[in-house]
PDB file of N, CA and C in Angstrom:
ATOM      1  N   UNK A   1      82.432  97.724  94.099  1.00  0.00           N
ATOM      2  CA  UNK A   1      81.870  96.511  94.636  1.00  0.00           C
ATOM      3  C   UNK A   1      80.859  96.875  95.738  1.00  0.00           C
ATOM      4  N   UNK A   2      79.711  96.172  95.461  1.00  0.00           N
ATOM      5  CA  UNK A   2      78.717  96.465  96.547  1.00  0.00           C
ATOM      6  C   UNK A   2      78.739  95.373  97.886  1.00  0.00           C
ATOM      7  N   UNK A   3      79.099  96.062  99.216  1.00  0.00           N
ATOM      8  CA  UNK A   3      79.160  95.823 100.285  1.00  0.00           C
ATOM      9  C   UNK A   3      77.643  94.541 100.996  1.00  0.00           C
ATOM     10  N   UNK A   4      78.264  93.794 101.405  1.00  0.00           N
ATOM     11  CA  UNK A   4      76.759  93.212 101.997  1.00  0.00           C
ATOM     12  C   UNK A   4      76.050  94.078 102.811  1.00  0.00           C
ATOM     13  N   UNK A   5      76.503  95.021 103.417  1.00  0.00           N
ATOM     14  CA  UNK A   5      75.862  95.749 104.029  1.00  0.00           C
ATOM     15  C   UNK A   5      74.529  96.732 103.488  1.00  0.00           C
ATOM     16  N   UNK A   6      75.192  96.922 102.523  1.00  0.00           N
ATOM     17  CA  UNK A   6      74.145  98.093 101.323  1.00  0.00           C
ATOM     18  C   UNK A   6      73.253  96.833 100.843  1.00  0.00           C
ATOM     19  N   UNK A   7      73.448  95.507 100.072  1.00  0.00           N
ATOM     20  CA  UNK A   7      72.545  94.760  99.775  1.00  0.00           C
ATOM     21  C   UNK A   7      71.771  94.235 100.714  1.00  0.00           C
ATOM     22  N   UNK A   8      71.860  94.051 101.882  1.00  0.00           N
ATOM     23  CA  UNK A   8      70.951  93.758 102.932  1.00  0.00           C
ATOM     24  C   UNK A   8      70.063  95.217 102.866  1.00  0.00           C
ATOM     25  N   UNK A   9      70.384  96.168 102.633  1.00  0.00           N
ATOM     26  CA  UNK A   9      69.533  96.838 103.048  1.00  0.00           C
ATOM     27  C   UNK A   9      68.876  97.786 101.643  1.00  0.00           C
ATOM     28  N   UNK A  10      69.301  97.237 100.371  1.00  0.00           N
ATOM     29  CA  UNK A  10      68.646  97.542  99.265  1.00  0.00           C
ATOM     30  C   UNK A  10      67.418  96.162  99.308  1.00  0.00           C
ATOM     31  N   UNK A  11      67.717  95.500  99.629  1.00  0.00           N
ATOM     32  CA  UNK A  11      66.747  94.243  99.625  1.00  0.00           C
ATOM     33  C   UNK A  11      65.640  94.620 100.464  1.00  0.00           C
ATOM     34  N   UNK A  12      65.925  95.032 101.596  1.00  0.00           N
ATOM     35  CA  UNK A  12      64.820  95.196 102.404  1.00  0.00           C
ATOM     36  C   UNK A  12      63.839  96.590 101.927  1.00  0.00           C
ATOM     37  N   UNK A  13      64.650  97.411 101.548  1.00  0.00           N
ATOM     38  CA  UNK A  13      64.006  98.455 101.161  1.00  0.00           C
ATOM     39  C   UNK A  13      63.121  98.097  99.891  1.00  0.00           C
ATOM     40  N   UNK A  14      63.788  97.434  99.088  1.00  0.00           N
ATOM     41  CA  UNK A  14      62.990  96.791  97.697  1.00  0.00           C
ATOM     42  C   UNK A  14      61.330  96.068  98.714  1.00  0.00           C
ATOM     43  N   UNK A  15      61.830  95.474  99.071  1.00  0.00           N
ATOM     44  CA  UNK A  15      60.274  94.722  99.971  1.00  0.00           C
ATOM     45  C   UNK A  15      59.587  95.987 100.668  1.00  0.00           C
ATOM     46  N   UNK A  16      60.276  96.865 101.614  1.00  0.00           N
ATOM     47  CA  UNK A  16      59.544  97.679 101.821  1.00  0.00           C
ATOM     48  C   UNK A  16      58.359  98.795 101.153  1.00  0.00           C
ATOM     49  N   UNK A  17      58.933  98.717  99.961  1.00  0.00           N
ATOM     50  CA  UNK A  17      58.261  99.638  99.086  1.00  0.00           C
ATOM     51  C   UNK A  17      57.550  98.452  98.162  1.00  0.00           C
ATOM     52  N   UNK A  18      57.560  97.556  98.238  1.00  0.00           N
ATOM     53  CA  UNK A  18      56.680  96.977  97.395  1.00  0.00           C
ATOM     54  C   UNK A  18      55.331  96.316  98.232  1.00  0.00           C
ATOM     55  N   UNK A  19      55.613  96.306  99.946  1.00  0.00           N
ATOM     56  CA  UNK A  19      54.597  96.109 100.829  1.00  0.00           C
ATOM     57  C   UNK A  19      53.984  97.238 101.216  1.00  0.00           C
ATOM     58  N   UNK A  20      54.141  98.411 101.186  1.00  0.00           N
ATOM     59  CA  UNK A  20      53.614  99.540 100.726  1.00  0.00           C
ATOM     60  C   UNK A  20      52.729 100.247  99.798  1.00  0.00           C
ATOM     61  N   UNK A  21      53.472 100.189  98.750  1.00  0.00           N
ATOM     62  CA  UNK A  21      52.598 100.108  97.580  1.00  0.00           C
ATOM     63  C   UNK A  21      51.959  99.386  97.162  1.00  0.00           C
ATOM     64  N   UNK A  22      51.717  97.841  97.339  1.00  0.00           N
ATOM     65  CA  UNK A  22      50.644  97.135  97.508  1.00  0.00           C
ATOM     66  C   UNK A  22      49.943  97.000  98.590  1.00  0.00           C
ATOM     67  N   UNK A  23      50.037  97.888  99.787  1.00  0.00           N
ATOM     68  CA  UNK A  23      48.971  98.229 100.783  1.00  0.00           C
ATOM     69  C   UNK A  23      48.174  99.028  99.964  1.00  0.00           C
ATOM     70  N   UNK A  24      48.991  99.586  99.464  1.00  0.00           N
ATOM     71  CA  UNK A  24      47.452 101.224  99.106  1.00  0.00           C
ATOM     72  C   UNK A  24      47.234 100.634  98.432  1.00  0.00           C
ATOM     73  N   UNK A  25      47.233  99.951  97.064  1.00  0.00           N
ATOM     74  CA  UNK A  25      46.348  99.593  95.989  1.00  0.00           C
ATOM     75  C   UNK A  25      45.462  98.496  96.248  1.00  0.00           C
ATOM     76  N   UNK A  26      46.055  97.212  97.450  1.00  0.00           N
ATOM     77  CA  UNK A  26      45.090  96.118  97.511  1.00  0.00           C
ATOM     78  C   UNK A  26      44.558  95.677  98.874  1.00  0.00           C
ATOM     79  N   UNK A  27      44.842  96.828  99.618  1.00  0.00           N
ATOM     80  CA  UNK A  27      44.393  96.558 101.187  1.00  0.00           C
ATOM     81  C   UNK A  27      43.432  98.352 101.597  1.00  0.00           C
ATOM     82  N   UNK A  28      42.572  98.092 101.896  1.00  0.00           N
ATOM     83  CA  UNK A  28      41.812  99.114 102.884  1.00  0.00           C
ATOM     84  C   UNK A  28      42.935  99.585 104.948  1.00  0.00           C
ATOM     85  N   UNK A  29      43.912  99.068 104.237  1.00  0.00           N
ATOM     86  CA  UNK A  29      44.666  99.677 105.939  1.00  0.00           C
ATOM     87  C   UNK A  29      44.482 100.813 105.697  1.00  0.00           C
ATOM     88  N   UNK A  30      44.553 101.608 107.245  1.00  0.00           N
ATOM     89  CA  UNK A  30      45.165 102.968 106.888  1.00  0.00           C
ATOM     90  C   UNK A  30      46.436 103.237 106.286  1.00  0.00           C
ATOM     91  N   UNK A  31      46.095 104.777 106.164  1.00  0.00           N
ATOM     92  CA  UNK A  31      47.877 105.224 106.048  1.00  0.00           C
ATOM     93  C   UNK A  31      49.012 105.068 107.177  1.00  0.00           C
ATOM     94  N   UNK A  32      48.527 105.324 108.021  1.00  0.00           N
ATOM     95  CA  UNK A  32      49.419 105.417 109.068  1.00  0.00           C
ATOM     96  C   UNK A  32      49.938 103.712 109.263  1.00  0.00           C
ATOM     97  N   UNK A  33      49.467 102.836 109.753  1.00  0.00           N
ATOM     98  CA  UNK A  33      49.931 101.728 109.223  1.00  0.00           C
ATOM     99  C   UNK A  33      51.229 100.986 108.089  1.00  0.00           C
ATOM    100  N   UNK A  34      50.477 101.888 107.522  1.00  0.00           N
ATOM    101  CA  UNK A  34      51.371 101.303 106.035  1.00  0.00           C
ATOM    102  C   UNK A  34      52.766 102.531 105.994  1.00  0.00           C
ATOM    103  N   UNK A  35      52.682 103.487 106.504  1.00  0.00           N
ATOM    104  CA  UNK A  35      53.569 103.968 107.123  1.00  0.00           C
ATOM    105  C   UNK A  35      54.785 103.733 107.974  1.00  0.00           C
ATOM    106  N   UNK A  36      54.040 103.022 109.168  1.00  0.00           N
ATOM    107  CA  UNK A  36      54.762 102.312 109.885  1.00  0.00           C
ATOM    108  C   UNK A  36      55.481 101.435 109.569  1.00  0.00           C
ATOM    109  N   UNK A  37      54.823 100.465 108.767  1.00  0.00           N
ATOM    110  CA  UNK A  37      55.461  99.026 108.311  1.00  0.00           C
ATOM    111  C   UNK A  37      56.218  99.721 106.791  1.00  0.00           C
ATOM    112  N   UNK A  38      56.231 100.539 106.295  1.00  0.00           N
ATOM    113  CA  UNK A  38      57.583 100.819 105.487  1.00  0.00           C
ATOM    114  C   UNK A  38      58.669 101.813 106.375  1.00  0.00           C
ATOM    115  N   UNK A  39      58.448 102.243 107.457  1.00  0.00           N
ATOM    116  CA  UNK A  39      59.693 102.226 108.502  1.00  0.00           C
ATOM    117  C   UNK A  39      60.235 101.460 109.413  1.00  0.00           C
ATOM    118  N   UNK A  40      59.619 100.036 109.354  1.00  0.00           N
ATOM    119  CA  UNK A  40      60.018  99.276 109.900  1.00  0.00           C
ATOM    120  C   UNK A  40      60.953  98.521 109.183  1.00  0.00           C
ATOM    121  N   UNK A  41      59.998  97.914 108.002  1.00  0.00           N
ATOM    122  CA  UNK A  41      60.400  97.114 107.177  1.00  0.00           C
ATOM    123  C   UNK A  41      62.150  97.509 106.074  1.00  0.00           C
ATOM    124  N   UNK A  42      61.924  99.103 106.036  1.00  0.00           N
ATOM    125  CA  UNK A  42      63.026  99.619 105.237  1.00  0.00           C
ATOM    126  C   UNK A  42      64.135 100.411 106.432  1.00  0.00           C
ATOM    127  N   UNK A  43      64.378 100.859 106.807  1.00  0.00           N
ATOM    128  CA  UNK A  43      64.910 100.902 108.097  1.00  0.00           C
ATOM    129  C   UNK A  43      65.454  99.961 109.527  1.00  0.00           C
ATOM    130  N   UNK A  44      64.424  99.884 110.239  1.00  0.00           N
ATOM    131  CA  UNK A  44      64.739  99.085 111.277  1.00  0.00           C
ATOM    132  C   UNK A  44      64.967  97.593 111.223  1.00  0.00           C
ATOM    133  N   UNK A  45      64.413  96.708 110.617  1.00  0.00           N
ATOM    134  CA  UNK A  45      64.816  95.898 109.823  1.00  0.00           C
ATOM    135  C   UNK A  45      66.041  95.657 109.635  1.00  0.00           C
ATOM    136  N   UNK A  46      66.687  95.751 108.613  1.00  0.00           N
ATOM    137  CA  UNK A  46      68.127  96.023 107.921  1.00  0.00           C
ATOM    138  C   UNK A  46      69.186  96.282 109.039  1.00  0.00           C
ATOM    139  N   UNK A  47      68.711  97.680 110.146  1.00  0.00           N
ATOM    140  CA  UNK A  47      69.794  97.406 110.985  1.00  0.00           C
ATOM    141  C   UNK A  47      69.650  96.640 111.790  1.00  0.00           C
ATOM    142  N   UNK A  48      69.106  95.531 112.365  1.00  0.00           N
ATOM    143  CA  UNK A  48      68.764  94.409 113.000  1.00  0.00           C
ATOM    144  C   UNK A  48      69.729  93.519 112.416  1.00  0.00           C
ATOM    145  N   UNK A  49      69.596  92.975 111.534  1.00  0.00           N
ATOM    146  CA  UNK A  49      70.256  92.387 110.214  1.00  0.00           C
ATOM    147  C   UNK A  49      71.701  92.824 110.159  1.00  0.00           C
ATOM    148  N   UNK A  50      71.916  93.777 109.862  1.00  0.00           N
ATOM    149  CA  UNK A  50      73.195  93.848 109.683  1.00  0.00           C
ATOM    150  C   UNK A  50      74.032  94.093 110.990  1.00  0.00           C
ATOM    151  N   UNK A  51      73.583  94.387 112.462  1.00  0.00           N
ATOM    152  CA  UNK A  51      74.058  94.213 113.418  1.00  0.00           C
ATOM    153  C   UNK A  51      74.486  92.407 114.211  1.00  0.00           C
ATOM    154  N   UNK A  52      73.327  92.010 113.574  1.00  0.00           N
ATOM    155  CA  UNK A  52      73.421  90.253 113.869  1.00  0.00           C
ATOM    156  C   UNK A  52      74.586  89.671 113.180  1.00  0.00           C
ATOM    157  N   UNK A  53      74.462  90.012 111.792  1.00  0.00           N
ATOM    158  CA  UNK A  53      75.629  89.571 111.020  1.00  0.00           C
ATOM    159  C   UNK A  53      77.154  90.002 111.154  1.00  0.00           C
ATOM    160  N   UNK A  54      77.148  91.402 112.087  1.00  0.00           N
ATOM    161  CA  UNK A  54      78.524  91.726 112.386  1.00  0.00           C
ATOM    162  C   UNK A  54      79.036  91.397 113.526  1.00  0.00           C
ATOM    163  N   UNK A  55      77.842  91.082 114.119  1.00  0.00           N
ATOM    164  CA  UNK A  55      78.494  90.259 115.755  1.00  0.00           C
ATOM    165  C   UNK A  55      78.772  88.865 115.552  1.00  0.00           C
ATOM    166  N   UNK A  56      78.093  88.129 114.381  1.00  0.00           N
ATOM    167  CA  UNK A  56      78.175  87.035 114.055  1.00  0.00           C
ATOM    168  C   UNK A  56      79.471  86.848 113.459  1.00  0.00           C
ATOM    169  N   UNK A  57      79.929  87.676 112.867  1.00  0.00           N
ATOM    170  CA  UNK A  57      81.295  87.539 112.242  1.00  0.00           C
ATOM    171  C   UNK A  57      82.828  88.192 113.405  1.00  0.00           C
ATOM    172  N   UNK A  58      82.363  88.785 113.942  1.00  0.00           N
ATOM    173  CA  UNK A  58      83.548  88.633 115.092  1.00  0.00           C
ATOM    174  C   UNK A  58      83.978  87.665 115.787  1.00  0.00           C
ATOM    175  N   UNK A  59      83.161  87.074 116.197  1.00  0.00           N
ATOM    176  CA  UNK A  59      82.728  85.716 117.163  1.00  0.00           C
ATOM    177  C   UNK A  59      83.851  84.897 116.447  1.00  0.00           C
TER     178      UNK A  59
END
Protein backbone atom coordinates (compact mmCIF):
# COMPACT_ATOMS: atom_id res chain seq x y z
CA UNK A 1 0.00 0.00 0.00
CA UNK A 2 1.24 3.32 -1.00
CA UNK A 3 1.65 5.78 1.90
CA UNK A 4 0.28 9.44 1.41
CA UNK A 5 3.44 10.43 2.05
CA UNK A 6 5.21 8.86 -1.14
CA UNK A 7 2.03 10.09 -3.24
CA UNK A 8 2.40 13.60 -2.22
CA UNK A 9 5.61 13.44 -3.28
CA UNK A 10 5.36 11.22 -6.54
CA UNK A 11 2.84 13.91 -7.56
CA UNK A 12 4.98 16.66 -7.11
CA UNK A 13 7.83 15.14 -8.67
CA UNK A 14 5.49 14.09 -11.71
CA UNK A 15 4.87 18.13 -12.07
CA UNK A 16 8.32 18.74 -11.45
CA UNK A 17 9.63 17.00 -14.32
CA UNK A 18 7.03 17.88 -16.53
CA UNK A 19 7.71 21.84 -15.68
CA UNK A 20 11.09 21.13 -16.59
CA UNK A 21 10.92 19.46 -19.50
CA UNK A 22 8.59 21.78 -20.87
CA UNK A 23 10.96 24.64 -19.90
CA UNK A 24 13.59 23.38 -22.26
CA UNK A 25 11.41 22.61 -25.13
CA UNK A 26 8.92 25.73 -24.89
CA UNK A 27 10.57 28.48 -22.90
CA UNK A 28 14.04 30.32 -23.72
CA UNK A 29 14.81 30.32 -19.58
CA UNK A 30 18.03 29.41 -18.68
CA UNK A 31 19.25 26.27 -17.36
CA UNK A 32 19.96 27.22 -14.18
CA UNK A 33 16.47 28.37 -13.57
CA UNK A 34 14.81 25.47 -14.67
CA UNK A 35 17.09 23.79 -12.42
CA UNK A 36 16.10 25.49 -9.61
CA UNK A 37 12.43 25.21 -10.05
CA UNK A 38 12.77 21.28 -10.49
CA UNK A 39 14.48 21.42 -6.95
CA UNK A 40 12.08 23.24 -5.65
CA UNK A 41 9.18 21.98 -7.15
CA UNK A 42 10.33 18.06 -6.64
CA UNK A 43 11.93 18.28 -3.36
CA UNK A 44 11.23 21.20 -1.25
CA UNK A 45 7.82 21.36 -2.07
CA UNK A 46 6.62 17.91 -0.96
CA UNK A 47 8.42 18.38 2.30
CA UNK A 48 6.47 21.50 3.03
CA UNK A 49 3.43 19.43 2.29
CA UNK A 50 3.96 16.64 4.02
CA UNK A 51 5.20 18.45 7.19
CA UNK A 52 1.81 20.63 7.18
CA UNK A 53 -0.17 17.56 6.87
CA UNK A 54 1.57 15.81 9.84
CA UNK A 55 1.21 18.63 12.17
CA UNK A 56 -2.21 18.90 10.89
CA UNK A 57 -3.00 15.49 11.91
CA UNK A 58 -1.66 15.54 15.46
CA UNK A 59 -3.57 18.54 16.38
Amino acid sequence: MVSRENKVVGGFVAVAMALTFGGFWLTDLPDEILMVLLFFVGVVAPMVVNNYLDTRESV
